[in-house]
N, C-alpha and C. Protein backbone atom coordinates (compact mmCIF):
# COMPACT_ATOMS: atom_id res chain seq x y z
N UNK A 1 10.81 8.83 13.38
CA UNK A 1 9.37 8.86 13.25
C UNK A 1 8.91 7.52 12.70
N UNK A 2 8.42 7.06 13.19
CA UNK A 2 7.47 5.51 12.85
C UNK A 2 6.54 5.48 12.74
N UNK A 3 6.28 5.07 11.52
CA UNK A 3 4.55 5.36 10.75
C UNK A 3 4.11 3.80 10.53
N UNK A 4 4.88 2.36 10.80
CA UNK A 4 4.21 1.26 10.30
C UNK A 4 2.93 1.19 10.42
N UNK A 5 2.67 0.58 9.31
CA UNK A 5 1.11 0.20 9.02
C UNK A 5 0.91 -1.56 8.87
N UNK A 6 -0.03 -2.37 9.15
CA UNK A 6 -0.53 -3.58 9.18
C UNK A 6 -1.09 -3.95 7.53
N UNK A 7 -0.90 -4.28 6.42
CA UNK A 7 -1.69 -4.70 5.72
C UNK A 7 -2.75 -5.56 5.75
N UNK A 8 -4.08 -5.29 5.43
CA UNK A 8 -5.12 -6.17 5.57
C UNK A 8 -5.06 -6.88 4.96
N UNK A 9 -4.61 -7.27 3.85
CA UNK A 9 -4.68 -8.39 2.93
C UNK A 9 -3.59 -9.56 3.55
N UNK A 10 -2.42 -9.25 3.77
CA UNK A 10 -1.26 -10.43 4.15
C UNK A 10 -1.17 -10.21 5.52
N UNK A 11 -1.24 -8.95 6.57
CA UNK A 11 -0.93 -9.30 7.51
C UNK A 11 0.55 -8.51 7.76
N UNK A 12 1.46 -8.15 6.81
CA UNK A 12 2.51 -7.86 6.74
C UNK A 12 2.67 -6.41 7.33
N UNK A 13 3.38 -6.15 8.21
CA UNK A 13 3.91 -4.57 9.02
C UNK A 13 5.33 -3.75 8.20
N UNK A 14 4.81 -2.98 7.83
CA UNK A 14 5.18 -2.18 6.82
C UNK A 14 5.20 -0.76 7.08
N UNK A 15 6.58 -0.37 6.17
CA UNK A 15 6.30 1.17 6.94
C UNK A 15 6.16 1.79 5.11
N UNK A 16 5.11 3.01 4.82
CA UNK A 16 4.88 3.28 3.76
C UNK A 16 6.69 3.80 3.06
N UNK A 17 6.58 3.44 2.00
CA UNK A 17 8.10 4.56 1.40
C UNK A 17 8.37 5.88 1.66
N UNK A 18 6.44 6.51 1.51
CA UNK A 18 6.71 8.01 1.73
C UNK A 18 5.91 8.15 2.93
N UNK A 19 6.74 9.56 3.47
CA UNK A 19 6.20 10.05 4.59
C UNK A 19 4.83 10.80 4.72
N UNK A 20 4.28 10.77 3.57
CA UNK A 20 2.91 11.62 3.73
C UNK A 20 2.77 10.92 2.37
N UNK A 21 0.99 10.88 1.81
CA UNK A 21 0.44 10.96 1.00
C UNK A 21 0.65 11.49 0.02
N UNK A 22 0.77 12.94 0.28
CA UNK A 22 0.76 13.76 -1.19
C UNK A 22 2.48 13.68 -1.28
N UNK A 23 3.28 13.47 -0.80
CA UNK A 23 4.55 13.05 -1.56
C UNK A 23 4.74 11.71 -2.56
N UNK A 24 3.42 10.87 -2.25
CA UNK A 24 3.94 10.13 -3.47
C UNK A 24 3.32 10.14 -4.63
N UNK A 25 3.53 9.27 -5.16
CA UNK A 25 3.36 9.83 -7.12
C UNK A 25 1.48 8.96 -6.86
N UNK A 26 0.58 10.39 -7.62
CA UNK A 26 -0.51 9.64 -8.09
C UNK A 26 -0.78 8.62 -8.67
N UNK A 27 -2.05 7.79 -8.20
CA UNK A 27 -1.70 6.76 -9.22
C UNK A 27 -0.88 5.68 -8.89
N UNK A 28 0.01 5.37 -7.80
CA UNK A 28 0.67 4.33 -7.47
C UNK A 28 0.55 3.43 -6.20
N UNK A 29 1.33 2.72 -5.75
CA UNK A 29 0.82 2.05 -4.85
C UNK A 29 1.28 2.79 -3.54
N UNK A 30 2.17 3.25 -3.81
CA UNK A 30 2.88 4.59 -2.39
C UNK A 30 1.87 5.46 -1.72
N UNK A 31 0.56 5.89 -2.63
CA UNK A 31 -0.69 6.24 -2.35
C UNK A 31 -1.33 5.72 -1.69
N UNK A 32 -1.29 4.37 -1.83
CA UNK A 32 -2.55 3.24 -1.64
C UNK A 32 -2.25 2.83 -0.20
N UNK A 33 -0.73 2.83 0.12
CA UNK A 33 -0.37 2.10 1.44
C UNK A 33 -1.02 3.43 2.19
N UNK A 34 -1.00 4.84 1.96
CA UNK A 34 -2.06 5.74 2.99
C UNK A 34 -3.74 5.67 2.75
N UNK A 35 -3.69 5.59 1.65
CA UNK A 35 -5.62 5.41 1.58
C UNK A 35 -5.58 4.13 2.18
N UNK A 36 -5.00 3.25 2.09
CA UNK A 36 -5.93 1.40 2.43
C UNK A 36 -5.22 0.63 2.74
N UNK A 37 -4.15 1.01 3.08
CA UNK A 37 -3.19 -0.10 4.03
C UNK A 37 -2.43 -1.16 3.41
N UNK A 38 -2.97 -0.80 1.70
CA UNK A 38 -2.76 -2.39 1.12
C UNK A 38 -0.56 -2.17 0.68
N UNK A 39 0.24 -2.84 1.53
CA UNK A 39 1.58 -2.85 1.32
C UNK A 39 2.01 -3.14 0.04
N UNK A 40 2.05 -3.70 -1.19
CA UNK A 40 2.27 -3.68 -2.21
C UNK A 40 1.31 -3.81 -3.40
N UNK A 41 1.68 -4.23 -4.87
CA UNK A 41 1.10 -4.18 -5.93
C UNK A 41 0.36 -5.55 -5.97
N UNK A 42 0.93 -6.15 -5.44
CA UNK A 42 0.71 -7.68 -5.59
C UNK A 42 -0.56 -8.26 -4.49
N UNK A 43 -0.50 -7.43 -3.16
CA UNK A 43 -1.76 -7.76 -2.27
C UNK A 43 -2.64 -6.92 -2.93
N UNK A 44 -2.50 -5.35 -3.26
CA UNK A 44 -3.24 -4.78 -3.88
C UNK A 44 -4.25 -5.73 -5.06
N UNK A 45 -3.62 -6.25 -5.89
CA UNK A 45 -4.02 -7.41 -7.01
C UNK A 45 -4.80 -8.62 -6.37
N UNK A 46 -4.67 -8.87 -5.78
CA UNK A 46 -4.72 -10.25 -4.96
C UNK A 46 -6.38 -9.32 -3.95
N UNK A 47 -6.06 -8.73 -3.34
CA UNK A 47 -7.32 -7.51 -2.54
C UNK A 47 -8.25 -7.55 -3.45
N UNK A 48 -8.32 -7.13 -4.66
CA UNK A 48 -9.35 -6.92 -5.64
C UNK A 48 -9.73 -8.19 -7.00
N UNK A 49 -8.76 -9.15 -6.51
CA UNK A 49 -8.83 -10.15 -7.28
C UNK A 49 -8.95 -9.93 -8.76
N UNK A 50 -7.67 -9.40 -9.04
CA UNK A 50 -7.45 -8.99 -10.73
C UNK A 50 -5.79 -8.71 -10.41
N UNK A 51 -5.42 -8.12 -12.03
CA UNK A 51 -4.04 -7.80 -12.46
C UNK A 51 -3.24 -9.02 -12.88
N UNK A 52 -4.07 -9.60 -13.68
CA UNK A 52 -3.23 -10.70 -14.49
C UNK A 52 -2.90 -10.26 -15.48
N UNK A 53 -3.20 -9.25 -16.00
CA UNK A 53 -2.96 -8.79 -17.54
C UNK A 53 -1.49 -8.66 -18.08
């Protein structure tokens, strides 16, 4: 089963870790690659222009 997704921020083709949404942990980025495509923590950061802390 092949679920890759495109990230909007880099461009990068990616397949999420989990196979559905509600298998991954609230709150993380395993979520985020099904709500918004965004492939990691770091485009996520970079997407919203924050997470320097």
């Amino acid at each position: 089963m092949e679920m890759s997704k495109v990230c909007p921020n880099c461009g990068k083709e990616y397949e999420p870790k989990f196979a559905e949404k509600s298998d991954a942990p609230e709150g993380s980025i395993y979520r985020e690659q099904h709500q918004t495509g965004i492939c990691s923590n770091e485009c996520w950061n970079e997407w919203l222009g924050g997470g320097d802390e």
